[in-house]
N, C-alpha and C. Protein backbone atom coordinates (compact mmCIF):
# COMPACT_ATOMS: atom_id res chain seq x y z
N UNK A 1 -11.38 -11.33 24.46
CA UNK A 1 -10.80 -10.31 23.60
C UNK A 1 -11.63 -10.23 22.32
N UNK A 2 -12.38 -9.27 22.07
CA UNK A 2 -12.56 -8.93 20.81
C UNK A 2 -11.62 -7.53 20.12
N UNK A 3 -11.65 -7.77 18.69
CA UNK A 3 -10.91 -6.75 18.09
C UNK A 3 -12.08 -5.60 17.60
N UNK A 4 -11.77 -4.71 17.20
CA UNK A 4 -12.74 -3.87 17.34
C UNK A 4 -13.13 -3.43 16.02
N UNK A 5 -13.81 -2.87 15.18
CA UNK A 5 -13.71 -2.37 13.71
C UNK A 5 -12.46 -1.68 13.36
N UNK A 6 -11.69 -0.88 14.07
CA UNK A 6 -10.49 -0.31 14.19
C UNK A 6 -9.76 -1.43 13.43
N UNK A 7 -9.10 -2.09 14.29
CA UNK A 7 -8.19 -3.01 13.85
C UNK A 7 -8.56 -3.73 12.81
N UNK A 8 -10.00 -4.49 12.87
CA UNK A 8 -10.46 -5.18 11.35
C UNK A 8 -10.10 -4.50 9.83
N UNK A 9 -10.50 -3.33 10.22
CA UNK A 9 -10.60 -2.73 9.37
C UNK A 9 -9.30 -1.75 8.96
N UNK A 10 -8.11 -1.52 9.73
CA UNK A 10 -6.96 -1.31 9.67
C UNK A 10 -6.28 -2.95 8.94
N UNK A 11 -6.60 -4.19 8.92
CA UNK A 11 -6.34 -5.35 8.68
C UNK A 11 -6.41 -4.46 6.21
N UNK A 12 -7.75 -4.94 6.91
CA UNK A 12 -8.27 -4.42 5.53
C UNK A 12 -7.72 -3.07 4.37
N UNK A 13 -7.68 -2.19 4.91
CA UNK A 13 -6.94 -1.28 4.58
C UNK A 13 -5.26 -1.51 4.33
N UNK A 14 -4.92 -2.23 4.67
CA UNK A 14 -3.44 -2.61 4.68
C UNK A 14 -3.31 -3.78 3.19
N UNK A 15 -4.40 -4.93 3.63
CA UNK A 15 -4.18 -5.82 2.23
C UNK A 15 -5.14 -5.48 1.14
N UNK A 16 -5.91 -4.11 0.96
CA UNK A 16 -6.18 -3.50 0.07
C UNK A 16 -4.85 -3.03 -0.75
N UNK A 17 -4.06 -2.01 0.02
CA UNK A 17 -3.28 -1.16 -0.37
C UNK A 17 -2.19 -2.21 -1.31
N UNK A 18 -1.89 -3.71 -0.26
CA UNK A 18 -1.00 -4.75 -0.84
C UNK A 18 -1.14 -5.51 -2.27
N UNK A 19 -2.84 -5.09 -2.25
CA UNK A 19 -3.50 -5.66 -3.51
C UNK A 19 -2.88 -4.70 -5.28
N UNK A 20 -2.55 -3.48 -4.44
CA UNK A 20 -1.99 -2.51 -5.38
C UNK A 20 -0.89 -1.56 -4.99
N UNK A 21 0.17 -2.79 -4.93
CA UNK A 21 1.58 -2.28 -4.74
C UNK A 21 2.15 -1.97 -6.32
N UNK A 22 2.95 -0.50 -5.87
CA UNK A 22 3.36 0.33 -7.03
C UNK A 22 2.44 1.52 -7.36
N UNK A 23 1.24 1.18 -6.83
CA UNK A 23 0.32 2.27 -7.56
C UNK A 23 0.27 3.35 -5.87
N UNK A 24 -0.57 4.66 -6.02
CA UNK A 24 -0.90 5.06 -4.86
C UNK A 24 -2.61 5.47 -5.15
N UNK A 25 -3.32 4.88 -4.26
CA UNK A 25 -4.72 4.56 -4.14
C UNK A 25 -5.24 5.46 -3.44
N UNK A 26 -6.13 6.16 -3.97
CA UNK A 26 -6.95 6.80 -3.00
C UNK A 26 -7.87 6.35 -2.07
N UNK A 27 -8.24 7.20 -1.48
CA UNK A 27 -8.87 6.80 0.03
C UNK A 27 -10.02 6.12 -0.30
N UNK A 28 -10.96 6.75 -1.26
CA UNK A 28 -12.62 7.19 -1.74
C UNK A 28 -12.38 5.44 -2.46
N UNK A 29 -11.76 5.30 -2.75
CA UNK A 29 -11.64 3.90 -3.76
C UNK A 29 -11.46 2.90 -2.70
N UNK A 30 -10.84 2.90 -2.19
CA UNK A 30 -10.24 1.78 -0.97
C UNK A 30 -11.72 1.45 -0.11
N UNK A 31 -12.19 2.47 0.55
CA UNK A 31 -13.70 2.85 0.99
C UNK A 31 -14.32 2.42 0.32
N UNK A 32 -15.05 2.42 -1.25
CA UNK A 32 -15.65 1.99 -1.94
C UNK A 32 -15.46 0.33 -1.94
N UNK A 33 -14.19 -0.31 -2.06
CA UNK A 33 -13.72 -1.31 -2.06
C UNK A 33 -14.37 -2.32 -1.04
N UNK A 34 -14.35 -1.74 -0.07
CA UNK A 34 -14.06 -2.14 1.29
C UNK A 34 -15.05 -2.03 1.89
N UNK A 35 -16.09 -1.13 1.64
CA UNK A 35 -17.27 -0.90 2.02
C UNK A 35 -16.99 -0.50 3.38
N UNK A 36 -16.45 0.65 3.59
CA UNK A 36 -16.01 0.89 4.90
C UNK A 36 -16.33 2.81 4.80
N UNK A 37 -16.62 3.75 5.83
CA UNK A 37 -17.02 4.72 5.96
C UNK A 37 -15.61 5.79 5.68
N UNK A 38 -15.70 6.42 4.82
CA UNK A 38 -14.38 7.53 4.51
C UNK A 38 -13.95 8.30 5.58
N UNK A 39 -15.17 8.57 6.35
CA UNK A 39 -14.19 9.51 7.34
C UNK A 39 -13.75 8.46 8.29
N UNK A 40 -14.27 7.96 8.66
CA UNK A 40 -13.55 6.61 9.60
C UNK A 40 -11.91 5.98 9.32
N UNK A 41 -12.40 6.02 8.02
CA UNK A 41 -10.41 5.33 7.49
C UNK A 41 -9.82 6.69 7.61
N UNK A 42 -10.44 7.93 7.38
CA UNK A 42 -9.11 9.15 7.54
C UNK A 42 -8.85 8.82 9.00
N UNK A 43 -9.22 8.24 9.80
CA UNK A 43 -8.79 8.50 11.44
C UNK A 43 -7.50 6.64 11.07
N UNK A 44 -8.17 6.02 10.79
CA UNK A 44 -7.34 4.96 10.66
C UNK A 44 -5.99 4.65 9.86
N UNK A 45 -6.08 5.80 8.68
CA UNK A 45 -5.65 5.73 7.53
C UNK A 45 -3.83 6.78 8.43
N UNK A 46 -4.22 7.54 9.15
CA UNK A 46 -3.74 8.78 9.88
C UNK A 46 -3.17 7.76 10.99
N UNK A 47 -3.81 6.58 11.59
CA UNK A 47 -2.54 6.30 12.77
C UNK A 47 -1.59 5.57 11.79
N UNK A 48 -2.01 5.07 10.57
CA UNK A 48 -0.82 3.85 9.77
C UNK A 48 0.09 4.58 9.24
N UNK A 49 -0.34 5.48 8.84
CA UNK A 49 1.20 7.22 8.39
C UNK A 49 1.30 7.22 9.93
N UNK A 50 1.24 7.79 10.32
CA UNK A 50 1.74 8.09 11.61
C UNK A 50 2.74 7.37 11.68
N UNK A 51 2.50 5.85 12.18
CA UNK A 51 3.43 4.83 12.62
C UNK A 51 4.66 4.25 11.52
N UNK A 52 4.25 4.80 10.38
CA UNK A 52 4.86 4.63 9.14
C UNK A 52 4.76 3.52 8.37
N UNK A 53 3.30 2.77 8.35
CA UNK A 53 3.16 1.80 7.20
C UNK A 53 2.72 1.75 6.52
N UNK A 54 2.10 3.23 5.98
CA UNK A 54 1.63 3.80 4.77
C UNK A 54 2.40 5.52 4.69
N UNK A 55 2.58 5.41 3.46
CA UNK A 55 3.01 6.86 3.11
C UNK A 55 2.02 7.41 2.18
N UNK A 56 1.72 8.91 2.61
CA UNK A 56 0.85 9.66 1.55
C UNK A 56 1.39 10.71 0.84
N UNK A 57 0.57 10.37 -0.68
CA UNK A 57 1.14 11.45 -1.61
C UNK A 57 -0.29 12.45 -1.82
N UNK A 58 0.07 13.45 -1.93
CA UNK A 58 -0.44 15.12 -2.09
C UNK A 58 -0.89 14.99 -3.79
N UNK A 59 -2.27 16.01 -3.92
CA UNK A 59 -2.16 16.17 -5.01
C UNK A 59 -3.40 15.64 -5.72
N UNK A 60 -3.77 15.56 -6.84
CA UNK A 60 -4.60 15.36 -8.01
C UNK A 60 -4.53 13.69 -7.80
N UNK A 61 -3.67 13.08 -8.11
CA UNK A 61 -3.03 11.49 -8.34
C UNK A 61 -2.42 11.01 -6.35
N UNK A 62 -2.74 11.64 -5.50
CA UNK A 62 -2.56 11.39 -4.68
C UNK A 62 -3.40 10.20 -4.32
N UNK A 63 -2.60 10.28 -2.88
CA UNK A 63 -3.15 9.00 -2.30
C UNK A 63 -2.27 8.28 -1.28
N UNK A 64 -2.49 6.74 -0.96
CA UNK A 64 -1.49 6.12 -0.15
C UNK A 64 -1.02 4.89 -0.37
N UNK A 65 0.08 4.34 -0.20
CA UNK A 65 0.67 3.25 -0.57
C UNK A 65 1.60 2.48 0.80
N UNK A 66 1.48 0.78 0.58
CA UNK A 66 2.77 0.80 1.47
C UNK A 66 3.89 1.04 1.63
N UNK A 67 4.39 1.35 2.69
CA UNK A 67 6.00 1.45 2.80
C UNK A 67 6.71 0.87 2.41
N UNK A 68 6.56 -0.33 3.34
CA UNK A 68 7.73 -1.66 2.65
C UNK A 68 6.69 -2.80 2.50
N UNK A 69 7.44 -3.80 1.93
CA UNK A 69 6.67 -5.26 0.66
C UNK A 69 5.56 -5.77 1.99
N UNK A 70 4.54 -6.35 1.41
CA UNK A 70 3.39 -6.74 2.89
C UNK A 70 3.61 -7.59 3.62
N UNK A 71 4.75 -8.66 3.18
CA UNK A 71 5.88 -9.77 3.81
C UNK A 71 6.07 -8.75 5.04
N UNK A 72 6.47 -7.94 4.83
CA UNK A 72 7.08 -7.26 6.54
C UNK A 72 6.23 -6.59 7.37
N UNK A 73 4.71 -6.89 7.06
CA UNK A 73 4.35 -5.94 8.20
C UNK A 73 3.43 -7.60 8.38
N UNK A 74 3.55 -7.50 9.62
CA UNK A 74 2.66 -9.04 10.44
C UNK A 74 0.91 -7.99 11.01
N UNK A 75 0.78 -9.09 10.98
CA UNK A 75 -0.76 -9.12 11.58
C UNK A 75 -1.12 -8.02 13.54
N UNK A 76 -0.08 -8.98 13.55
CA UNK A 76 0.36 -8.42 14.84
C UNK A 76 0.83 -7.07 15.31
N UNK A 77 1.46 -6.68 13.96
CA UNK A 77 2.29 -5.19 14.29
C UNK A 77 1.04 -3.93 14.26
N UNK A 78 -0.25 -4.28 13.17
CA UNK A 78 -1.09 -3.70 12.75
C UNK A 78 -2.08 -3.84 13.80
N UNK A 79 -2.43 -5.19 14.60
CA UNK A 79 -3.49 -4.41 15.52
C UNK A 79 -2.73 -4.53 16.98
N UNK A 80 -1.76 -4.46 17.35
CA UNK A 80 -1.08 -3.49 18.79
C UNK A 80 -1.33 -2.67 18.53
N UNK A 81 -1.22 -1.41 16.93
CA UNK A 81 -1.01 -0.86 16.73
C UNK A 81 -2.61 0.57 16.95
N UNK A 82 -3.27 -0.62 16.35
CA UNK A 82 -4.81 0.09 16.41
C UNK A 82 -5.52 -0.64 17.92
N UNK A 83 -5.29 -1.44 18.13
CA UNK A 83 -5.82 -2.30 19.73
C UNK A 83 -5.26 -1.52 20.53
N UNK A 84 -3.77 -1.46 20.78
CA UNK A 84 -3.34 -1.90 22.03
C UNK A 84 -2.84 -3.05 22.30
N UNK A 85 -3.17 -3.66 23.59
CA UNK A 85 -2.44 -4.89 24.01
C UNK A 85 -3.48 -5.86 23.75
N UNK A 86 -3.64 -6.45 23.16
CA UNK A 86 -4.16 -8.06 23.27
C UNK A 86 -4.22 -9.10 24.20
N UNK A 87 -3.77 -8.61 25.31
CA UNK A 87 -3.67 -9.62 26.37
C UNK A 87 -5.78 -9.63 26.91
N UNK A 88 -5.94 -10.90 27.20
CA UNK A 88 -7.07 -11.67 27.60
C UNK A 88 -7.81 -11.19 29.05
N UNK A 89 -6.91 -11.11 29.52
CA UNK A 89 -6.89 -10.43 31.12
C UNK A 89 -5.88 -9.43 31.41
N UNK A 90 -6.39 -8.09 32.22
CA UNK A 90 -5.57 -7.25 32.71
C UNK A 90 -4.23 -7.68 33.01
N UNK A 91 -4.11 -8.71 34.14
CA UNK A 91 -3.36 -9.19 35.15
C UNK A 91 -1.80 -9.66 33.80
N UNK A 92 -2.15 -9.56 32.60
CA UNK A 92 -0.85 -9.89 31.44
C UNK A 92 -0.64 -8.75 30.71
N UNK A 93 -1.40 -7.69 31.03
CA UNK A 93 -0.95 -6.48 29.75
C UNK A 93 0.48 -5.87 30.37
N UNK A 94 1.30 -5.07 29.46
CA UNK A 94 2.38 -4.84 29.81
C UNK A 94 2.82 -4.46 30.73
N UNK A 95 1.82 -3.19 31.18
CA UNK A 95 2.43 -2.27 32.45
C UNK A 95 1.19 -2.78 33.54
N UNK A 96 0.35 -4.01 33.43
CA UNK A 96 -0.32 -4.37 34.37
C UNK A 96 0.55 -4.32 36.30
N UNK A 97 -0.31 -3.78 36.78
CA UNK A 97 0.23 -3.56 38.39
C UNK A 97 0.30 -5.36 38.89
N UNK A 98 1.36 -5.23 39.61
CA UNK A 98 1.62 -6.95 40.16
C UNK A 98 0.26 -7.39 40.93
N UNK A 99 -0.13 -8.77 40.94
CA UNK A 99 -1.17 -8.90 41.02
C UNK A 99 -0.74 -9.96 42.68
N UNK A 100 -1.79 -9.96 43.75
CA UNK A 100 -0.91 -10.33 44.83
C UNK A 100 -1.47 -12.22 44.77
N UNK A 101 -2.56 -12.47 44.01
CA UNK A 101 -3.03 -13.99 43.45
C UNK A 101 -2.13 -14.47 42.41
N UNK A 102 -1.33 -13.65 41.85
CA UNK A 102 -0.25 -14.59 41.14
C UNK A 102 0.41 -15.90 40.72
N UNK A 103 0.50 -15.83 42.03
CA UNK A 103 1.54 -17.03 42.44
C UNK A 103 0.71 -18.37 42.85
N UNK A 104 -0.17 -17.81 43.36
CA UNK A 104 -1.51 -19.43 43.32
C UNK A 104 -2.43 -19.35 42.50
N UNK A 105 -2.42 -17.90 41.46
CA UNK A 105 -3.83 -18.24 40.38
C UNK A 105 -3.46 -19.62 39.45
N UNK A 106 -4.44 -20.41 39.61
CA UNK A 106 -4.38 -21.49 38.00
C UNK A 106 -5.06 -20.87 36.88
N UNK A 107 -5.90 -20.08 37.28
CA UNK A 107 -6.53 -19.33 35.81
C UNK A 107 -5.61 -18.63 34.82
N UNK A 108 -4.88 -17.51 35.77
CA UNK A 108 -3.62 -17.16 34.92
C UNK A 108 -2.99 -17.59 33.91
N UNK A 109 -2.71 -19.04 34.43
CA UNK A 109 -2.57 -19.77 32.98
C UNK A 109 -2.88 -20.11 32.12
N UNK A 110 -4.28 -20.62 32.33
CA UNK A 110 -4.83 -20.68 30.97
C UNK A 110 -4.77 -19.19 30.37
N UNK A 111 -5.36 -18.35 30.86
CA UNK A 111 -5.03 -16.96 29.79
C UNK A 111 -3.60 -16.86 29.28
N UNK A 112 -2.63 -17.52 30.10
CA UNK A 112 -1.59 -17.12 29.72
C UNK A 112 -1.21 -18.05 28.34
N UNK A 113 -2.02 -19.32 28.22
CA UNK A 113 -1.77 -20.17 26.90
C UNK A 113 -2.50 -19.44 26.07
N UNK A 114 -3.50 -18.89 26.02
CA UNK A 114 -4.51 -18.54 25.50
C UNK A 114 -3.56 -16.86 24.33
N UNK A 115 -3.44 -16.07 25.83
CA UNK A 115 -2.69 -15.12 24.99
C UNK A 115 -1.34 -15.45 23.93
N UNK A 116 -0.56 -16.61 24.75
CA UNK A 116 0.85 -17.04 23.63
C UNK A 116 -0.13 -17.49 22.15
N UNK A 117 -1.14 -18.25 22.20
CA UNK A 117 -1.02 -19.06 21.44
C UNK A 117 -1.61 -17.85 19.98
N UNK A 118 -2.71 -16.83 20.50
CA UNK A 118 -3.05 -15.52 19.60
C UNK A 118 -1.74 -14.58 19.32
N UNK A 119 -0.66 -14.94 20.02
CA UNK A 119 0.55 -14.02 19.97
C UNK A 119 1.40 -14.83 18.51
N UNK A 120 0.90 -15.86 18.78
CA UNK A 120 1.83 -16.87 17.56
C UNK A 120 1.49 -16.92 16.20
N UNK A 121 -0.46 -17.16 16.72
CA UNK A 121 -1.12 -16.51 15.49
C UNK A 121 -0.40 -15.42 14.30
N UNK A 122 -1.01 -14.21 15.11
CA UNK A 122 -0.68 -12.80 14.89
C UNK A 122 0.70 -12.41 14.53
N UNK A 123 1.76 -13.05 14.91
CA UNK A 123 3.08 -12.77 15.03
C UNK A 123 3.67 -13.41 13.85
N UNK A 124 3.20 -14.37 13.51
CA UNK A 124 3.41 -15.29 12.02
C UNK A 124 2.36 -15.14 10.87
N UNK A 125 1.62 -14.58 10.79
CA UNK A 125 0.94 -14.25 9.60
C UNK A 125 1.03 -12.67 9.34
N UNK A 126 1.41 -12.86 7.77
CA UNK A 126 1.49 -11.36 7.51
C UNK A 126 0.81 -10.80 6.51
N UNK A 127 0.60 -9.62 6.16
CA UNK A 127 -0.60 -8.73 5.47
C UNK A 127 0.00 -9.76 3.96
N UNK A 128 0.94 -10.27 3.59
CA UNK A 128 1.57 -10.83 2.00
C UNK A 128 0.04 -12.29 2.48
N UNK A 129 0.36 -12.92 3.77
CA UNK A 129 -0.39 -14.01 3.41
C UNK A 129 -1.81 -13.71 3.93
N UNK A 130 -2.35 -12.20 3.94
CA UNK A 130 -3.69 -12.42 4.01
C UNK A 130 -3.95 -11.69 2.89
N UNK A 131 -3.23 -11.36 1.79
CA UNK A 131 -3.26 -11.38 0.43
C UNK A 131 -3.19 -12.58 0.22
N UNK A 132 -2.51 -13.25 0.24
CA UNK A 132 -2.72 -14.75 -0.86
C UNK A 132 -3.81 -15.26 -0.43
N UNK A 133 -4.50 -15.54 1.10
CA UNK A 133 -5.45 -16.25 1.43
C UNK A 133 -6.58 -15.72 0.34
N UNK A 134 -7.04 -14.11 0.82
CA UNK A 134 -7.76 -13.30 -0.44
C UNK A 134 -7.52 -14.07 -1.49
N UNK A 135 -6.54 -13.78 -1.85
CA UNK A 135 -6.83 -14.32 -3.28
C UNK A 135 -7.21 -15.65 -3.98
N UNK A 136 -6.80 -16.63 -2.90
CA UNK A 136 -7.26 -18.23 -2.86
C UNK A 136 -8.37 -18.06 -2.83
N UNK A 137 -8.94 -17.51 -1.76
CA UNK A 137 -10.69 -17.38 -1.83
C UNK A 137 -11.29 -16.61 -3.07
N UNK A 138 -10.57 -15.87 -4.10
CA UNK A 138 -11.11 -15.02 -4.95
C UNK A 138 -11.40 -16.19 -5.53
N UNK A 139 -10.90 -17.32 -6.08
CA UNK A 139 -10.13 -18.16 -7.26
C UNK A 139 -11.12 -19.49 -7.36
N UNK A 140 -11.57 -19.45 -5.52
CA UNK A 140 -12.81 -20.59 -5.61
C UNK A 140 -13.83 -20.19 -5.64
């Protein structure tokens, strides 16, 4: 499994925005920030409104902000969101077709530790603590 610039960079865009909660940030700044391509985040910037974890304001002072505090959005919610499924092998993604080696694969399993254990990852870290990490690393 690799993640793709999508999601990295949907990562990024999210604990940018967390970096400046209260304010609403424009795109061109965040980009600048981030060193990331403007029209690229309008496609990225467009699935996180979409899904509703950024809201945009219109206007002169426009821009985008998070929804709710960065405590509530996990790691996890943000790249299903831009990924897809994260599963390691076909044979575990959601609507994967039954597989007829199932039942005697041993490989299965290891992917199958493999995927829990990135699920636990992802599922327990959230955009608040890849702000603080940021910022630990700013500090050394």
């Amino acid at each position: 499994m690799i993640i793709s610039t999508k999601g990295r960079y949907a990562l990024r865009i999210m604990t940018d925005l967390a970096n400046h909660i209260g304010e609403t940030v424009k795109l061109k700044d965040i980009a600048a920030r981030q060193q990331i391509s403007e029209k690229y985040m309008e496609q990225i910037i467009a699935v996180l409104n979409k899904a509703g974890y950024v809201r945009s304001t219109r206007g002169a002072q426009g821009g985008y902000q998070l929804v709710r505090p960065p405590k509530d959005y996990t790691v996890g919610m943000v790249l299903r969101l831009t990924e897809g499924s994260l599963a390691p092998v076909e044979c575990l993604t959601e609507n994967a077709l039954p597989c007829e080696r199932d039942r005697k694969c041993a490989t299965v399993e290891v992917y199958r530790r493999i995927y829990d254990a990135v699920n636990n990852v992802i599922d327990t870290t959230t955009i608040q603590d890849l702000l603080d990490i940021e910022q630990e690393k700013a500090a050394n």
